[in-house]
N, C-alpha and C. Protein backbone atom coordinates (compact mmCIF):
# COMPACT_ATOMS: atom_id res chain seq x y z
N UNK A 1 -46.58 33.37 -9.45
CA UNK A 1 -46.42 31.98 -9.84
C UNK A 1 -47.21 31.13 -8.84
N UNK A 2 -47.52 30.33 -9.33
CA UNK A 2 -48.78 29.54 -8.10
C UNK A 2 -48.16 28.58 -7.62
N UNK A 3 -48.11 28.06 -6.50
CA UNK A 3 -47.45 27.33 -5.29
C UNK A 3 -47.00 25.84 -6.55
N UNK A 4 -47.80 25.55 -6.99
CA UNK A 4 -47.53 23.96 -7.33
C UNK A 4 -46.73 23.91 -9.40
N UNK A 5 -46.77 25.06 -9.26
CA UNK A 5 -46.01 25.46 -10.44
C UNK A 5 -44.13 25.37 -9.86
N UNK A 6 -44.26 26.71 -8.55
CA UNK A 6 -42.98 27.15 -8.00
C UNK A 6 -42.44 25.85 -7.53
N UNK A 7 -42.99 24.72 -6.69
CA UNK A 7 -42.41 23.44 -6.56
C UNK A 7 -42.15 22.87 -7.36
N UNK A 8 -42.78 22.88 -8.56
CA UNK A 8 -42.16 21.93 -9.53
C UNK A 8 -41.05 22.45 -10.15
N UNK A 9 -40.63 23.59 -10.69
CA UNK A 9 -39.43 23.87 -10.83
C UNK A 9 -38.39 24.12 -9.91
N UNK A 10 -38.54 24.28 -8.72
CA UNK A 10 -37.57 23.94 -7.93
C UNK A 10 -36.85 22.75 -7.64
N UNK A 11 -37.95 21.98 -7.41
CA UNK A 11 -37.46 20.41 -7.52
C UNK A 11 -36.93 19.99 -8.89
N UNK A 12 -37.18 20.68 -9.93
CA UNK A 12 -36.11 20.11 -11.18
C UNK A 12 -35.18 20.80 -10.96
N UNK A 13 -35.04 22.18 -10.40
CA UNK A 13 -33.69 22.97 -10.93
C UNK A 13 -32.97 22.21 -9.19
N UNK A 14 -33.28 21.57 -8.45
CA UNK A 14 -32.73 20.80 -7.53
C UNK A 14 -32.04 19.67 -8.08
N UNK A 15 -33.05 19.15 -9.17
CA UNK A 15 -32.32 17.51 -9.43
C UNK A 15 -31.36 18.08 -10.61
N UNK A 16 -31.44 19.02 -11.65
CA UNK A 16 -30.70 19.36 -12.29
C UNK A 16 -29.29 19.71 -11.92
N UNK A 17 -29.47 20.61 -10.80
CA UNK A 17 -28.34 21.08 -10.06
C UNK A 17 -27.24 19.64 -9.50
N UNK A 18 -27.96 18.79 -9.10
CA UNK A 18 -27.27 17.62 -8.04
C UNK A 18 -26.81 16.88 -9.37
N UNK A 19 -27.70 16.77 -10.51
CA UNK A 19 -26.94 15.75 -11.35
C UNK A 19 -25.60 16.61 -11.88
N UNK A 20 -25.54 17.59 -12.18
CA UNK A 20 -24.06 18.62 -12.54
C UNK A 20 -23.42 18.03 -11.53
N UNK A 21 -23.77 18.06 -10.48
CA UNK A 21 -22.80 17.62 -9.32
C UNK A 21 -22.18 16.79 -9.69
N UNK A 22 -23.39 15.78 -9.64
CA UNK A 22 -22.90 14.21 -9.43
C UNK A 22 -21.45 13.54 -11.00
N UNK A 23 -21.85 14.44 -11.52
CA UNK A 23 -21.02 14.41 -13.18
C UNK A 23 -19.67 15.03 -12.62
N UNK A 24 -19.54 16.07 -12.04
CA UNK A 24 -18.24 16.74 -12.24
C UNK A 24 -17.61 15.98 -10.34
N UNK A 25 -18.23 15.83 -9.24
CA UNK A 25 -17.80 15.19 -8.34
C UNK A 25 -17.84 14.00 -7.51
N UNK A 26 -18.83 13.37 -8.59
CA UNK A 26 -19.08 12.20 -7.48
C UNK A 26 -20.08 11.85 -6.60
N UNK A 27 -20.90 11.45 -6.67
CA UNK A 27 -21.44 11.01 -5.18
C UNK A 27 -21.31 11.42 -3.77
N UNK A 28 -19.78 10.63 -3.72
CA UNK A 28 -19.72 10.96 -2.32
C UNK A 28 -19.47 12.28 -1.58
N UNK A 29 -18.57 12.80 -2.72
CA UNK A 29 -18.08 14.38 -1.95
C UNK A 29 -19.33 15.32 -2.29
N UNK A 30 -20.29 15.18 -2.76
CA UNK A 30 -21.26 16.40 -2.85
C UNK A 30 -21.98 16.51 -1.20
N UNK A 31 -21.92 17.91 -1.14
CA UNK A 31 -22.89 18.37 0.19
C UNK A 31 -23.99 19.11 -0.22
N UNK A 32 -24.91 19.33 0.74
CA UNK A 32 -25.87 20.11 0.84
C UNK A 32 -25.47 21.66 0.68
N UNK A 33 -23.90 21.99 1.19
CA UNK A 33 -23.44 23.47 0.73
C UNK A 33 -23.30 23.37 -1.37
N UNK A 34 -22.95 22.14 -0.95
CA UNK A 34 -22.33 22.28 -3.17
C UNK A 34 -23.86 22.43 -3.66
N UNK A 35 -24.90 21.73 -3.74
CA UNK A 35 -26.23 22.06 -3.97
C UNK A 35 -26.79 23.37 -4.08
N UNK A 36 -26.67 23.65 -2.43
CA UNK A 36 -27.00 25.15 -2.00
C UNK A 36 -26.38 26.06 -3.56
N UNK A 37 -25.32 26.31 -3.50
CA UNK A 37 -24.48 26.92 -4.41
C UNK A 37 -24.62 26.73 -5.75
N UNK A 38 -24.17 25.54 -6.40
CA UNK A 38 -24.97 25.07 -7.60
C UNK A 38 -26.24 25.02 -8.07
N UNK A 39 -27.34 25.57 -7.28
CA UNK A 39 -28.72 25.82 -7.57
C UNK A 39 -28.90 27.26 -7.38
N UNK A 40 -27.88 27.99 -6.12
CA UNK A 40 -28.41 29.29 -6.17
C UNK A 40 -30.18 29.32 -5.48
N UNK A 41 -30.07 28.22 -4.72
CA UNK A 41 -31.29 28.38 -3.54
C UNK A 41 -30.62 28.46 -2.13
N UNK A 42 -31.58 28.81 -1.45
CA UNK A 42 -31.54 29.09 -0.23
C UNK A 42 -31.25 27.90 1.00
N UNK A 43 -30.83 27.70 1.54
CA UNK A 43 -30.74 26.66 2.71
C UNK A 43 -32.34 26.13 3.19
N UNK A 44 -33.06 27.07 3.17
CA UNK A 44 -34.54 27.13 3.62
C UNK A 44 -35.64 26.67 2.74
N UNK A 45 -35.01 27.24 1.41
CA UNK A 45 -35.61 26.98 0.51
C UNK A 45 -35.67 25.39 -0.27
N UNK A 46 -34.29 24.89 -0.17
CA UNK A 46 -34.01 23.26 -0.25
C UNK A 46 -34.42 22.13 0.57
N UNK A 47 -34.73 22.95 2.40
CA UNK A 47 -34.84 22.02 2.78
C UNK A 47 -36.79 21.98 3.03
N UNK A 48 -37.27 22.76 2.46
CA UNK A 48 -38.50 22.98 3.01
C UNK A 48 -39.02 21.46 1.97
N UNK A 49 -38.14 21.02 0.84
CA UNK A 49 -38.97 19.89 -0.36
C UNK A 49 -37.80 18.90 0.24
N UNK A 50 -36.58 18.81 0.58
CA UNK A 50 -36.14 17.74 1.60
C UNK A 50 -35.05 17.82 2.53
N UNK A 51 -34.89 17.07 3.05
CA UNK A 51 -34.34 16.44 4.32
C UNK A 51 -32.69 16.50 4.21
N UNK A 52 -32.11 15.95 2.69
CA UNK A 52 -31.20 15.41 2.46
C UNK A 52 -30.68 15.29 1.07
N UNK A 53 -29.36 15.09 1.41
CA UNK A 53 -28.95 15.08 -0.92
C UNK A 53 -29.49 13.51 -0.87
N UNK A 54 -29.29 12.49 -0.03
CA UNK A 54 -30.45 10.98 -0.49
C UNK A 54 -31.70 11.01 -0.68
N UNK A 55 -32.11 11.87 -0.67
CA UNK A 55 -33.72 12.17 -0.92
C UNK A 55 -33.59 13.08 -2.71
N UNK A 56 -32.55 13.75 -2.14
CA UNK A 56 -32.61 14.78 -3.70
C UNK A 56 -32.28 12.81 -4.72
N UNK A 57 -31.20 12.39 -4.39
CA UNK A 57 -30.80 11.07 -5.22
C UNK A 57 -31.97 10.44 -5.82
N UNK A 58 -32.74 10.18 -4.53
CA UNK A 58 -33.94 9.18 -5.02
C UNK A 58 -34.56 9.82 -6.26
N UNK A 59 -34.76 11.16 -5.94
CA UNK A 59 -35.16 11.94 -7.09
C UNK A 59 -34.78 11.30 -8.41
N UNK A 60 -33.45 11.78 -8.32
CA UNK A 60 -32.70 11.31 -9.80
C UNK A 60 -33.23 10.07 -10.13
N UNK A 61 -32.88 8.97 -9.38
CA UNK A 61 -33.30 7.67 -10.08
C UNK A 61 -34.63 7.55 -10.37
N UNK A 62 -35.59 7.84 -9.55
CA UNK A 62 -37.11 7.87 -10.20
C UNK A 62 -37.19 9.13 -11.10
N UNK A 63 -36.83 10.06 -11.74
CA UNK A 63 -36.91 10.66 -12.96
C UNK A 63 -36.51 9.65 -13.95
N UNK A 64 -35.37 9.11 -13.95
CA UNK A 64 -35.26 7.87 -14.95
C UNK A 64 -36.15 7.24 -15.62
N UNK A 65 -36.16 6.48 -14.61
CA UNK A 65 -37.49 5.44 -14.34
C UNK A 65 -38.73 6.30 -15.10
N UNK A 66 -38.81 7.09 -14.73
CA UNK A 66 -40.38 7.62 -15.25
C UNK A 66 -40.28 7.82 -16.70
N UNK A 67 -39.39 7.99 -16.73
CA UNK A 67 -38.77 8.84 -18.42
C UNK A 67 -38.99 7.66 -19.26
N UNK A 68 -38.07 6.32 -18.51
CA UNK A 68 -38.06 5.19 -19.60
C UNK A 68 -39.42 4.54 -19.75
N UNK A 69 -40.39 4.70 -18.27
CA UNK A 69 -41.86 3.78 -18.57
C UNK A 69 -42.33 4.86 -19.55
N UNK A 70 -42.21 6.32 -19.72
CA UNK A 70 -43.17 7.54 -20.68
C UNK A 70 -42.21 7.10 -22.56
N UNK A 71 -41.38 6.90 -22.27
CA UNK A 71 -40.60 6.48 -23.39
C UNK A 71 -41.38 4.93 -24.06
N UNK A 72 -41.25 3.97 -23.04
CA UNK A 72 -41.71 2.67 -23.63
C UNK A 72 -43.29 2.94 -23.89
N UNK A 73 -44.30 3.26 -22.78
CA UNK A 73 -45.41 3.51 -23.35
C UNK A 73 -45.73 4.43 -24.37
N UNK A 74 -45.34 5.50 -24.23
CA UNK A 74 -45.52 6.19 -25.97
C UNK A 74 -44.95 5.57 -27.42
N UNK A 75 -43.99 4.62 -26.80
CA UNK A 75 -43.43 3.64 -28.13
C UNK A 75 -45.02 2.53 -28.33
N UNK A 76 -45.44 1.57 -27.43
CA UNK A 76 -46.79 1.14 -27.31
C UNK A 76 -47.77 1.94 -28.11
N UNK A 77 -47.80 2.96 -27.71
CA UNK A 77 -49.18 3.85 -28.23
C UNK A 77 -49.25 4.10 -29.42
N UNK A 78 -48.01 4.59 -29.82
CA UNK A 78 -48.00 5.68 -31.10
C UNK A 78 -47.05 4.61 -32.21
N UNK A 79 -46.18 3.60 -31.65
CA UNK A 79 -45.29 3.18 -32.56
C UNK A 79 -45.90 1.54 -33.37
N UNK A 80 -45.54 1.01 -34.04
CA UNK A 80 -46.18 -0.37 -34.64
C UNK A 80 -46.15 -1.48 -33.09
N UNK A 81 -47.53 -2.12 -33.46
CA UNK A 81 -47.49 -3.22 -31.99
C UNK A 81 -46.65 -4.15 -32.20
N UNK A 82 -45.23 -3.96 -32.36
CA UNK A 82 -43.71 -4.97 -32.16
C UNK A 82 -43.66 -5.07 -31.03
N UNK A 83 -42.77 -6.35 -30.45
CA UNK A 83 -41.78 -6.38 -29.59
C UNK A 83 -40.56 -5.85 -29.26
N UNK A 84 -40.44 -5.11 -30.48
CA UNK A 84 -38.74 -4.61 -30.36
C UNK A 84 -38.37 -3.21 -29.77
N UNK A 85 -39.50 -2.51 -30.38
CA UNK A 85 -39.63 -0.95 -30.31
C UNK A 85 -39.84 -0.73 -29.07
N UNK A 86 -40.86 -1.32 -28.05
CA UNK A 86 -41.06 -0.73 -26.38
C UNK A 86 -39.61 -1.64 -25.80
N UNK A 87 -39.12 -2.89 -26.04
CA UNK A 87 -37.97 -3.03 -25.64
C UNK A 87 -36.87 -2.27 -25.83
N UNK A 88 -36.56 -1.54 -26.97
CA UNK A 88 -35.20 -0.99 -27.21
C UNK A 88 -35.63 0.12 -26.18
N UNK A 89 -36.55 0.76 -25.70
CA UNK A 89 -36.66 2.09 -24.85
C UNK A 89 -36.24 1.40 -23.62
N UNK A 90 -36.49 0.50 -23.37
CA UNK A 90 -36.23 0.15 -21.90
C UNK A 90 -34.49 -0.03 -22.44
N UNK A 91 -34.38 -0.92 -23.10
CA UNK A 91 -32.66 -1.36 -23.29
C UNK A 91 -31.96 0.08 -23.41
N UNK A 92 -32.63 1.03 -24.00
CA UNK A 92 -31.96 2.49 -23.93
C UNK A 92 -31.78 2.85 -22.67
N UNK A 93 -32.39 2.66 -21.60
CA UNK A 93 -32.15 3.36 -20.96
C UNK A 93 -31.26 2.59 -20.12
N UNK A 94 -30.79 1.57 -20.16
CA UNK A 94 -30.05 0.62 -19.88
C UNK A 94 -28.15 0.91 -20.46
N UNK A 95 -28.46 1.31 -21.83
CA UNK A 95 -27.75 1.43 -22.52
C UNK A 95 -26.83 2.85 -21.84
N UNK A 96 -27.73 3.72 -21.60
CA UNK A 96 -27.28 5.12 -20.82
C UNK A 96 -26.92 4.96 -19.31
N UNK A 97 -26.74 3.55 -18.78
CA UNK A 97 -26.11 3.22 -17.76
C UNK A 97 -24.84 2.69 -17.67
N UNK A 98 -24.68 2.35 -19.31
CA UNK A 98 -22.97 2.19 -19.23
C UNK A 98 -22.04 3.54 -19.28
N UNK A 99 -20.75 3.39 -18.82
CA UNK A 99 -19.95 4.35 -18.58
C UNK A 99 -20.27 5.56 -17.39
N UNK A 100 -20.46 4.73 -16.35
CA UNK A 100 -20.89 5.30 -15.27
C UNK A 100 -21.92 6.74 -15.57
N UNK A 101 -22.87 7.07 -16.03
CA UNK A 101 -24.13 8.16 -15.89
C UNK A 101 -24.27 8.19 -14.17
N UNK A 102 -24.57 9.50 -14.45
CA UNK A 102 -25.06 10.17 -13.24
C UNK A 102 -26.24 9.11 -12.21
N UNK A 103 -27.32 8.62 -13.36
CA UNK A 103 -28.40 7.26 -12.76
C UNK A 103 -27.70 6.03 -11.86
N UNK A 104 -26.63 5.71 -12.66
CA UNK A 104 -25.79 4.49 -12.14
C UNK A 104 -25.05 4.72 -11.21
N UNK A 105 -24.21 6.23 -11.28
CA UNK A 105 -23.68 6.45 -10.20
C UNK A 105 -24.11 6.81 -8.84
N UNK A 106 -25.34 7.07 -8.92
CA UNK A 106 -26.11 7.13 -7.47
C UNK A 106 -26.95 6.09 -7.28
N UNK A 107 -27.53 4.93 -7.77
CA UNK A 107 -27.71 3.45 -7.67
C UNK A 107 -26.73 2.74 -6.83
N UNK A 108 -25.22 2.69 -7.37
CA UNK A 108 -24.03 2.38 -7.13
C UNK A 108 -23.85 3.00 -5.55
N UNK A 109 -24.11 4.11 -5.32
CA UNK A 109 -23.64 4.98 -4.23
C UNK A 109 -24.55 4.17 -2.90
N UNK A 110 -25.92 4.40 -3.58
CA UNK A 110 -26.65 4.18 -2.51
C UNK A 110 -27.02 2.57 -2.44
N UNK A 111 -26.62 1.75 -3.00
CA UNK A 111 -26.31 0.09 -2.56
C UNK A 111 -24.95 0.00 -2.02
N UNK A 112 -24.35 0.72 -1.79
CA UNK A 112 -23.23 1.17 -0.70
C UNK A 112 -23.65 1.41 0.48
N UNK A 113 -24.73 1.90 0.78
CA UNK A 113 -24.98 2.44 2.22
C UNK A 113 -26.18 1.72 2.99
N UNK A 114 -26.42 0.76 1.95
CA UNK A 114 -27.99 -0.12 2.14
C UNK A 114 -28.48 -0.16 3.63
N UNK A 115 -27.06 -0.09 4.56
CA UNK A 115 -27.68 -0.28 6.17
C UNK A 115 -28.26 0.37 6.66
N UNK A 116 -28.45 1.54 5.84
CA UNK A 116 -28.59 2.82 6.70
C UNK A 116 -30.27 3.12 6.56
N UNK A 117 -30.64 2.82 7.38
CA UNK A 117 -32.64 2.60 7.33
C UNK A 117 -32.94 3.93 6.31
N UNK A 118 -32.43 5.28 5.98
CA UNK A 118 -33.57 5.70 5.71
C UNK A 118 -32.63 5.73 3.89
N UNK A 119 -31.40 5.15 3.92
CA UNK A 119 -31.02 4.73 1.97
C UNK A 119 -31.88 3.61 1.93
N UNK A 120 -32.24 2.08 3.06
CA UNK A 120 -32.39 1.42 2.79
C UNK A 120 -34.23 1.36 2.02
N UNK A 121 -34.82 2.69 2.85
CA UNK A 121 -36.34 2.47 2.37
C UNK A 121 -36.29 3.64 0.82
N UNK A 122 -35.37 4.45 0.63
CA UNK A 122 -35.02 5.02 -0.57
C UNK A 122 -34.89 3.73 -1.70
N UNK A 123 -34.57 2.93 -1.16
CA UNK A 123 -33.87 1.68 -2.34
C UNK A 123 -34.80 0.67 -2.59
N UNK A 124 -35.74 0.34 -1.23
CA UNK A 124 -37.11 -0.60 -1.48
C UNK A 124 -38.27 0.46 -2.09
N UNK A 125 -38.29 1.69 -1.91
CA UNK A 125 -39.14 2.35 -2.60
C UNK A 125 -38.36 2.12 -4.32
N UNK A 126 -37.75 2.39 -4.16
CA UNK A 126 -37.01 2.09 -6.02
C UNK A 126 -37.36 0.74 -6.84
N UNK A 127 -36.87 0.01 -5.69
CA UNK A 127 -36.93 -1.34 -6.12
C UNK A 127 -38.61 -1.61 -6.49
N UNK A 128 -39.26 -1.45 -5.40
CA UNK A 128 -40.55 -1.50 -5.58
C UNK A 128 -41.42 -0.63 -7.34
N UNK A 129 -40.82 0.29 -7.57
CA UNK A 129 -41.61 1.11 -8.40
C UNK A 129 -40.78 0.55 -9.91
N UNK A 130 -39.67 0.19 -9.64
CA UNK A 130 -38.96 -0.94 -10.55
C UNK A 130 -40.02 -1.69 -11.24
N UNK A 131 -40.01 -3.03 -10.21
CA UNK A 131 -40.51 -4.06 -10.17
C UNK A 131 -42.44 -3.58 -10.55
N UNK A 132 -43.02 -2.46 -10.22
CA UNK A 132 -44.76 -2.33 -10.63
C UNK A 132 -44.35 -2.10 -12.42
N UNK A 133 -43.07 -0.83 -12.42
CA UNK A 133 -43.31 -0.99 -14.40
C UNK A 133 -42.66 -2.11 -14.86
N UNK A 134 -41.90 -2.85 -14.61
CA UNK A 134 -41.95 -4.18 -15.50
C UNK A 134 -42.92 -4.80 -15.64
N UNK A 135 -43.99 -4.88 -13.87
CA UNK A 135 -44.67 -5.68 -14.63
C UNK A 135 -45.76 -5.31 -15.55
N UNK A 136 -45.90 -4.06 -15.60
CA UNK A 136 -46.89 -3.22 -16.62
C UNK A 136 -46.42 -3.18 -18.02
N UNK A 137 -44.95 -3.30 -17.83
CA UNK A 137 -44.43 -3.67 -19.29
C UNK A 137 -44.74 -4.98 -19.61
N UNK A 138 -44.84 -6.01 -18.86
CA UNK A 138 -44.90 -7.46 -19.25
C UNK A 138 -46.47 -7.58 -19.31
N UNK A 139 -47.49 -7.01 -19.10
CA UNK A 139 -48.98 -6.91 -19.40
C UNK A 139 -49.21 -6.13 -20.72
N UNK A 140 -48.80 -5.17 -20.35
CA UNK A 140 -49.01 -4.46 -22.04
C UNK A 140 -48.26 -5.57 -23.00
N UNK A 141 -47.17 -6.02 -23.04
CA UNK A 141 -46.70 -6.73 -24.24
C UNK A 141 -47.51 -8.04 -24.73
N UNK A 142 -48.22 -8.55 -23.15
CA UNK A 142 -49.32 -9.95 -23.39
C UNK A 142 -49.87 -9.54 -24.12
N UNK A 143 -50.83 -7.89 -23.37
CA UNK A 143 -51.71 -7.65 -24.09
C UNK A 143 -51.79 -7.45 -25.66
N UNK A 144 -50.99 -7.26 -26.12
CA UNK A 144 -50.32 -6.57 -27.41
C UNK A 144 -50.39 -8.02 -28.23
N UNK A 145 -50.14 -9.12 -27.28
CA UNK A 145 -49.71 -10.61 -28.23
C UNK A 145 -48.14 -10.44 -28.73
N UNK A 146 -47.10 -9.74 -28.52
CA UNK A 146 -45.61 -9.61 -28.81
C UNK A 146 -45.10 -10.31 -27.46
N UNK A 147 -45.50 -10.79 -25.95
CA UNK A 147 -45.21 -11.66 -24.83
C UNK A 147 -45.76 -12.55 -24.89
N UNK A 148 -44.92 -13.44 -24.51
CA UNK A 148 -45.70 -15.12 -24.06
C UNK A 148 -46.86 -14.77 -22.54
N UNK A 149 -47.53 -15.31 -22.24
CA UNK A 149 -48.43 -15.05 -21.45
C UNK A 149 -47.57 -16.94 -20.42
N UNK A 150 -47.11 -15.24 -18.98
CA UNK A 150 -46.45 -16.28 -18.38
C UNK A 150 -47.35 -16.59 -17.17
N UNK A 151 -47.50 -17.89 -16.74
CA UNK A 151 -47.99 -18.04 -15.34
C UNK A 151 -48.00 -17.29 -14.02
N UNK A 152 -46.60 -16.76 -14.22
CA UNK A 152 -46.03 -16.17 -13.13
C UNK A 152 -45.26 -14.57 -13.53
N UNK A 153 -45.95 -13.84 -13.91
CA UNK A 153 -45.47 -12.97 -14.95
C UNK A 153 -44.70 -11.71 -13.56
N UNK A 154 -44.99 -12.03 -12.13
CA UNK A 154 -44.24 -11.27 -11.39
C UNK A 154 -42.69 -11.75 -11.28
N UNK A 155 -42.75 -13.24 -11.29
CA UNK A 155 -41.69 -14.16 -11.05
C UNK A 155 -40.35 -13.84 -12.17
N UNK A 156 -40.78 -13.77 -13.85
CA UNK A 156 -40.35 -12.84 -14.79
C UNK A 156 -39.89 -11.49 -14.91
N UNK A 157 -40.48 -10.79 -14.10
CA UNK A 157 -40.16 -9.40 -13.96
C UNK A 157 -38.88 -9.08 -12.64
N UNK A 158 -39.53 -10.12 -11.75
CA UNK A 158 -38.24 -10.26 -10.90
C UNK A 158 -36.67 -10.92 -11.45
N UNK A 159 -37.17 -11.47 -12.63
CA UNK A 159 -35.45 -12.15 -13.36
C UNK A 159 -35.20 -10.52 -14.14
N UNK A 160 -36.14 -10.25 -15.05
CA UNK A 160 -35.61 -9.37 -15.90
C UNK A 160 -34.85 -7.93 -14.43
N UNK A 161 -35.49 -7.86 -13.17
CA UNK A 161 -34.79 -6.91 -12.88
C UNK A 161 -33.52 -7.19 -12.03
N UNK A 162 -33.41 -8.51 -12.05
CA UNK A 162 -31.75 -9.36 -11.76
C UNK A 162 -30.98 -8.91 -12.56
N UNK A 163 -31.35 -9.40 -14.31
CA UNK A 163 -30.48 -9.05 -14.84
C UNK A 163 -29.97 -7.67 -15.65
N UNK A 164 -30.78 -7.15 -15.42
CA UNK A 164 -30.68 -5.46 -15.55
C UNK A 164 -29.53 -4.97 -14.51
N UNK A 165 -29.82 -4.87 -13.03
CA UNK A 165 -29.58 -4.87 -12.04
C UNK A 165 -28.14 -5.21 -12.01
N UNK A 166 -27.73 -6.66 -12.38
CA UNK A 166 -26.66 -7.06 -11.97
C UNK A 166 -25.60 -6.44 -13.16
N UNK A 167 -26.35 -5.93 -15.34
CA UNK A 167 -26.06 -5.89 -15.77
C UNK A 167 -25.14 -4.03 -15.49
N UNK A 168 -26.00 -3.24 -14.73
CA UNK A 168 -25.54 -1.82 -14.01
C UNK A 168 -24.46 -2.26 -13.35
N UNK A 169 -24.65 -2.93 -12.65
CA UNK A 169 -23.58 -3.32 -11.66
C UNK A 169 -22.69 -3.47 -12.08
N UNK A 170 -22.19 -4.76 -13.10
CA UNK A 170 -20.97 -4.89 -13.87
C UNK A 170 -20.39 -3.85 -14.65
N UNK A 171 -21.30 -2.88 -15.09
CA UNK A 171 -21.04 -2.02 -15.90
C UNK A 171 -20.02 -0.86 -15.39
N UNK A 172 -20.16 -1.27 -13.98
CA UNK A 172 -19.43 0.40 -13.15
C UNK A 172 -17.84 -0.85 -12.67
N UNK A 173 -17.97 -1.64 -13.27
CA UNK A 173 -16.72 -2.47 -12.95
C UNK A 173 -15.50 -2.70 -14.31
N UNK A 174 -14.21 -1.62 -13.83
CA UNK A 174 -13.63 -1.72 -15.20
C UNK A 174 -12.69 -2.99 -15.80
N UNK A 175 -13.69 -3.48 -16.50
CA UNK A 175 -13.07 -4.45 -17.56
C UNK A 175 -13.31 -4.13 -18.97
N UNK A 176 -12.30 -4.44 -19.41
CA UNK A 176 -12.08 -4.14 -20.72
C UNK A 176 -12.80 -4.91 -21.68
N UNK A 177 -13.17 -6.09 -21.88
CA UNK A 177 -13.95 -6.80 -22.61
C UNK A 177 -14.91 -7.56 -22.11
N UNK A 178 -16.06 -7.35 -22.20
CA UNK A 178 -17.07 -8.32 -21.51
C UNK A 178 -17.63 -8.94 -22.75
N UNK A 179 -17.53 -10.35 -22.21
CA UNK A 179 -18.36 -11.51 -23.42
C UNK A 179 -19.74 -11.45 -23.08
N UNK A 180 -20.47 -10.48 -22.29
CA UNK A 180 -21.86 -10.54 -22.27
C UNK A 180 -22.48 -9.02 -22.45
N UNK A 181 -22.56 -8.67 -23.67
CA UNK A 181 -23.26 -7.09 -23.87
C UNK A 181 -24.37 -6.75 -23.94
N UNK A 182 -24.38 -5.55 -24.35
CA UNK A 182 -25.77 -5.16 -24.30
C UNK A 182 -26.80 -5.57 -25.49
N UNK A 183 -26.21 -5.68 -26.57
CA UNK A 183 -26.79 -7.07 -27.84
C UNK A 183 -27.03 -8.76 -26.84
N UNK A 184 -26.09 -9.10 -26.32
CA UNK A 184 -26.27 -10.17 -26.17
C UNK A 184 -27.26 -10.77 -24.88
N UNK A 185 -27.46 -9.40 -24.17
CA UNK A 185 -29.26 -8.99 -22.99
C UNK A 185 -30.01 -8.95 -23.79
N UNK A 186 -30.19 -8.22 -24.76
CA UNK A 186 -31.31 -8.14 -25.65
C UNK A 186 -31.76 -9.25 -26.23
N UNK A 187 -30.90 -10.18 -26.65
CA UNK A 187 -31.19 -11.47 -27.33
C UNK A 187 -31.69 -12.15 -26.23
N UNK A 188 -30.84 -12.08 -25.61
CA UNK A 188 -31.67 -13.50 -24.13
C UNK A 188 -33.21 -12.89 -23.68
N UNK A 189 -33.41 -11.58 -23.37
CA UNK A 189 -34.16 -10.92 -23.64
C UNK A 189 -35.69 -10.89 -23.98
N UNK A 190 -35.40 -11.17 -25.60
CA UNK A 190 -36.28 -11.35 -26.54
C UNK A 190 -36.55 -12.87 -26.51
N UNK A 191 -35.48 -13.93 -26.19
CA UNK A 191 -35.68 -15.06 -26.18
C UNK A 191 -36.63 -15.57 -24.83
N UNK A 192 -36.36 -15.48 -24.19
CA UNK A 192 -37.23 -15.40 -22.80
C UNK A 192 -38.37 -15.01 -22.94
N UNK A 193 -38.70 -14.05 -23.51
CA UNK A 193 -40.00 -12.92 -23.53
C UNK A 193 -40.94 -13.35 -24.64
N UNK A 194 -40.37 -12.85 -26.16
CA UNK A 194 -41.30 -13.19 -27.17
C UNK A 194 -42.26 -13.89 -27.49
N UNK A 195 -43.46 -13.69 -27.88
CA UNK A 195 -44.04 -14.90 -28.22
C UNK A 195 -43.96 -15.24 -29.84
């Protein structure tokens, strides 16, 4: 098997392994032994691709992320030039953040520990790679003519990832009825955005 083949499946059957984790224990109680064990790798072998289960985390959340920008752009490419269709991929994946998911629950975990310099550059690297596909989502949609063509189209991307952001957040908070859903993001949404 050739070196850059064998890393790449390790590092999935790593993030695969940690998200089982993260589903059946939590965040906080997973160790580097539950990993070890749940992957059936080596101590040597885990740590030679990282450091730490916050490094395996970051993982998780940028697989997301990548999934939903390969999701929205193949909706772009292949699907009718709407507004609705590359939005609902992003709102999907939004949507798979309610009821605490494995994504939200290590988001959640690690804006818990924000002080800690090396969650805190895990979280500006996130934030950062956030904030480049919105705004690639908000260029493709100009481009497309389905976005208003905003002045400040970073300034936009920084609201839409407020309210995403804050909308995860609430989501891991149990209340029973919220007067603001995931229909009613989408509308403000589209209202904000559309041209």
């Amino acid at each position: 098997m050739k070196q850059e083949e064998r890393r790449k499946k390790t590092i999935q059957l790593l993030l695969d392994s940690t998200k089982v984790l993260i589903e059946t224990k939590g965040c906080h109680s997973i160790t580097m032994n539950d990993i070890m064990k749940q992957s059936k790798l080596s101590k040597g072998a885990i740590f030679h691709y990282v450091n730490s289960k916050d490094e395996i985390f970051a993982w998780v959340l940028q697989e997301q992320l990548d999934q939903t920008n390969e999701k929205f752009f193949n909706e772009v490419n292949h699907g009718e030039k709407t507004f609705e269709g590359p939005l609902d991929k992003i709102l999907q994946s939004l949507s798979s953040h309610e009821n605490q998911t494995v994504t939200n629950r290590v988001l959640l975990y690690l804006l818990g520990r924000e002080n800690e310099p090396s969650v805190a550059k895990v979280l500006e690297q996130y934030y950062e790679q956030v904030f480049h596909y919105t705004k690639q989502w908000i260029a493709s949609g100009q481009k497309h003519g389905v976005i208003k063509n905003f002045t400040n189209a970073s300034r936009v991307a920084e609201l839409l990832i407020l309210l995403t952001f804050g909308y995860r957040v609430r989501q891991s908070i149990p209340i029973e009825n919220s007067s603001f859903t995931l229909d009613e993001l989408r509308s403000f949404m589209s209202d904000l955005l559309k041209a």
